[in-house]
Every structure is written in C-alpha cells, then in structure tokens.
N, C-alpha and C. Protein backbone atom coordinates (compact mmCIF):
# COMPACT_ATOMS: atom_id res chain seq x y z
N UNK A 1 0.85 -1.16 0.00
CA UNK A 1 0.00 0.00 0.00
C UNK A 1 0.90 1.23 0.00
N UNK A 2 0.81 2.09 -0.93
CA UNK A 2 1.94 3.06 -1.05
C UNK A 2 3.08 2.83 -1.57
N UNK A 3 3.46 1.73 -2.15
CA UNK A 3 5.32 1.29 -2.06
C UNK A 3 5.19 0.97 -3.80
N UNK A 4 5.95 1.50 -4.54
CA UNK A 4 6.14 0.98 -6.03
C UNK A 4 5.97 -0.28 -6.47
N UNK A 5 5.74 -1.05 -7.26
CA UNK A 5 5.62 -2.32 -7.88
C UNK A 5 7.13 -2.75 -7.21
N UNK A 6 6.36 -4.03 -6.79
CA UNK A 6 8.24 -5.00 -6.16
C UNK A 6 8.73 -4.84 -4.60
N UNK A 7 7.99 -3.24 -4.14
CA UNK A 7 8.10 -3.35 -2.84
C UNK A 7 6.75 -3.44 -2.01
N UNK A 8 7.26 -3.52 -0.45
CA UNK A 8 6.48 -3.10 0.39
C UNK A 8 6.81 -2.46 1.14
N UNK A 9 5.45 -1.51 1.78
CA UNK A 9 5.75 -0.69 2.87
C UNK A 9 5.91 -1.61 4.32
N UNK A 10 6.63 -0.80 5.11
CA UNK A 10 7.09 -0.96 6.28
C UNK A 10 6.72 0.52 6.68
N UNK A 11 5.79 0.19 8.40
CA UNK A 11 5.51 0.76 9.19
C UNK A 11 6.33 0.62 10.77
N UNK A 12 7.30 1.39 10.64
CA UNK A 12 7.98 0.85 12.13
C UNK A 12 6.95 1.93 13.60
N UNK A 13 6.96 1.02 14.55
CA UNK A 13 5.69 1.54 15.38
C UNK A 13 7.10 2.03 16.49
N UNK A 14 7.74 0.91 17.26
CA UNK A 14 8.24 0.79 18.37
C UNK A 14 10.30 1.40 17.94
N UNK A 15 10.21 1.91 19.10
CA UNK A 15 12.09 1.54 19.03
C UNK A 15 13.01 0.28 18.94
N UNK A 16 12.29 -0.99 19.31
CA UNK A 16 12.43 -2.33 19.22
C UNK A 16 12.60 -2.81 17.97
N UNK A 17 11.51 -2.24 16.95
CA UNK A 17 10.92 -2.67 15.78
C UNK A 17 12.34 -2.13 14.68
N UNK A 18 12.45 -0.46 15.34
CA UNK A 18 13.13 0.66 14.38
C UNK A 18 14.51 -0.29 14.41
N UNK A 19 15.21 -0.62 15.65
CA UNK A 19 16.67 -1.09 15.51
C UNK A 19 16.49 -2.58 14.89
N UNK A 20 15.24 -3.40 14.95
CA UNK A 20 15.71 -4.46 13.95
C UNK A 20 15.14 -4.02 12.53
N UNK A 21 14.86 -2.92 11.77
CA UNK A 21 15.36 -2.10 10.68
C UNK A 21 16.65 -2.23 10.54
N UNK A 22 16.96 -1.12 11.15
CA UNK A 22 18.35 -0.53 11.18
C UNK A 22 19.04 -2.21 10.98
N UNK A 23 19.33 -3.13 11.82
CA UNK A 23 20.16 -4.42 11.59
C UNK A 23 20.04 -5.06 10.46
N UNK A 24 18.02 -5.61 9.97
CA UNK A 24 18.30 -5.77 8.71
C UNK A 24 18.98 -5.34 7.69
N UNK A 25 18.75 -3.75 7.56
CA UNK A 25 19.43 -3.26 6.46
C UNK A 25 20.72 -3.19 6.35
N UNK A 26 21.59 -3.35 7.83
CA UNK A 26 22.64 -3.29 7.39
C UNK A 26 23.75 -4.52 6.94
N UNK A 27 22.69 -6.13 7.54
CA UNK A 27 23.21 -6.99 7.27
C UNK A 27 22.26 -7.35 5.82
N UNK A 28 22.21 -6.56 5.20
CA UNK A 28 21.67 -6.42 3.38
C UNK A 28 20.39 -7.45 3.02
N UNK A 29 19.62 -7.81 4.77
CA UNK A 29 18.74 -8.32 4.41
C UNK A 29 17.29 -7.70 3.72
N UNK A 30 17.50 -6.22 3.71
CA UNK A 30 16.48 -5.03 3.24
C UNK A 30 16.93 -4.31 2.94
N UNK A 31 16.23 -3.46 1.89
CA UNK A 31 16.91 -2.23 1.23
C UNK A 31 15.75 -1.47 1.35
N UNK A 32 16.15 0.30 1.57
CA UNK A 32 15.06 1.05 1.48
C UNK A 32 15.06 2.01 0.93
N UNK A 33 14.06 2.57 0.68
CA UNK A 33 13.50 3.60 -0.45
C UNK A 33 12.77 4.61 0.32
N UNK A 34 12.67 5.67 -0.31
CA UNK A 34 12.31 7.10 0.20
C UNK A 34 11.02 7.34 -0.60
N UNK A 35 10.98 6.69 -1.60
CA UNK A 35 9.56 6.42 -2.67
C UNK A 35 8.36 5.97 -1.65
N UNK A 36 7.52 6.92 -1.32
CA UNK A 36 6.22 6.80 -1.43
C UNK A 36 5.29 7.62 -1.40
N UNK A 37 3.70 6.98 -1.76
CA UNK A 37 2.77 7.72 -1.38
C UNK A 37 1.65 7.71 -0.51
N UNK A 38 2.20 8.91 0.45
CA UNK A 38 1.33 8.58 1.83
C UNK A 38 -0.18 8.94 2.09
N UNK A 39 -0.22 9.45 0.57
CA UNK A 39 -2.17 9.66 0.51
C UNK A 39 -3.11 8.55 0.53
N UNK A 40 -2.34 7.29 0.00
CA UNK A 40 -3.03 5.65 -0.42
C UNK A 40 -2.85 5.13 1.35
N UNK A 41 -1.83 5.62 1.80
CA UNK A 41 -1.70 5.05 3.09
C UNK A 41 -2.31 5.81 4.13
N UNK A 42 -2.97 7.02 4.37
CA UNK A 42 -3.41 7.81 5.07
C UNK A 42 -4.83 7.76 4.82
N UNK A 43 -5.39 7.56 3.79
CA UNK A 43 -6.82 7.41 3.28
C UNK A 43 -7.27 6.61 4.29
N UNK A 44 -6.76 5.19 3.97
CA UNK A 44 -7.74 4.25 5.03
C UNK A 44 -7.57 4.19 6.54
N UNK A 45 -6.37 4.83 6.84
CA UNK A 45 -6.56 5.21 8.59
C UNK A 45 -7.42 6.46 8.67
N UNK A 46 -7.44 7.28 8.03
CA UNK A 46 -8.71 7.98 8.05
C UNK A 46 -9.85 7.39 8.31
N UNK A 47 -10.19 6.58 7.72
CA UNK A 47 -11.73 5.98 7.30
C UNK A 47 -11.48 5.18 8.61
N UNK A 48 -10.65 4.39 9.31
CA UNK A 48 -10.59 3.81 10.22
C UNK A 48 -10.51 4.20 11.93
N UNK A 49 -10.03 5.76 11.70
CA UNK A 49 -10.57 6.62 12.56
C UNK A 49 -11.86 7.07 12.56
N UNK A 50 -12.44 7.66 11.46
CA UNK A 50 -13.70 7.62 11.83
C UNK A 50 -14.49 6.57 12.10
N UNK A 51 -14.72 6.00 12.12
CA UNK A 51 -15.73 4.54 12.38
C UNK A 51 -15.17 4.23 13.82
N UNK A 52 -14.25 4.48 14.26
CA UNK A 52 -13.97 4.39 16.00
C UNK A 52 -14.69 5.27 16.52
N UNK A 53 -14.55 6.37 16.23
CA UNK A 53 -15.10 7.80 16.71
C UNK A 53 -16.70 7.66 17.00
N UNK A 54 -17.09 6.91 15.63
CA UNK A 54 -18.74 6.94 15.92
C UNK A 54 -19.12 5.79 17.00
C-alpha cells in the first residue's frame, strides 16, 4: 500500500521494531527507499478513525 511495484511498505511503530530495521538493512537483508505515497496510506486510517469515533 503506497510502495512501487516489487516493494512493500514498512511501518515501524516501536524503538524495538526501528533497531531491527536498522540491523536488517545493514546486514543487506532489506533495502530502502524514500519512494512513497502517503495519501493511499493515510486514506484508510482515516476511514478507520472515523468509524472508531462513531
């Protein structure tokens, strides 16, 4: 959701989460990209906030 053909997005939540990032990538098990679009990804937490709300 958001990520070019071939990738995926990654949502890091925690500091736990962020440093096993950081390790994957540096033991070249992931590569990352600065490519995206956060309107496809913001749309449906929108819609998913509202429906809590009500």
């Amino acid at each position: 959701m958001g990520s070019p053909n071939g990738y995926t997005t990654l949502i890091v939540r925690t500091l736990v989460g962020q440093h096993l990032l950081e390790s994957a990538v540096a033991n070249g098990k992931l590569s990352t990209t600065d490519e995206l679009n956060l309107g496809i990804i913001e749309k449906p937490g929108a819609k998913k906030l509202e429906r809590k709300q009500k």
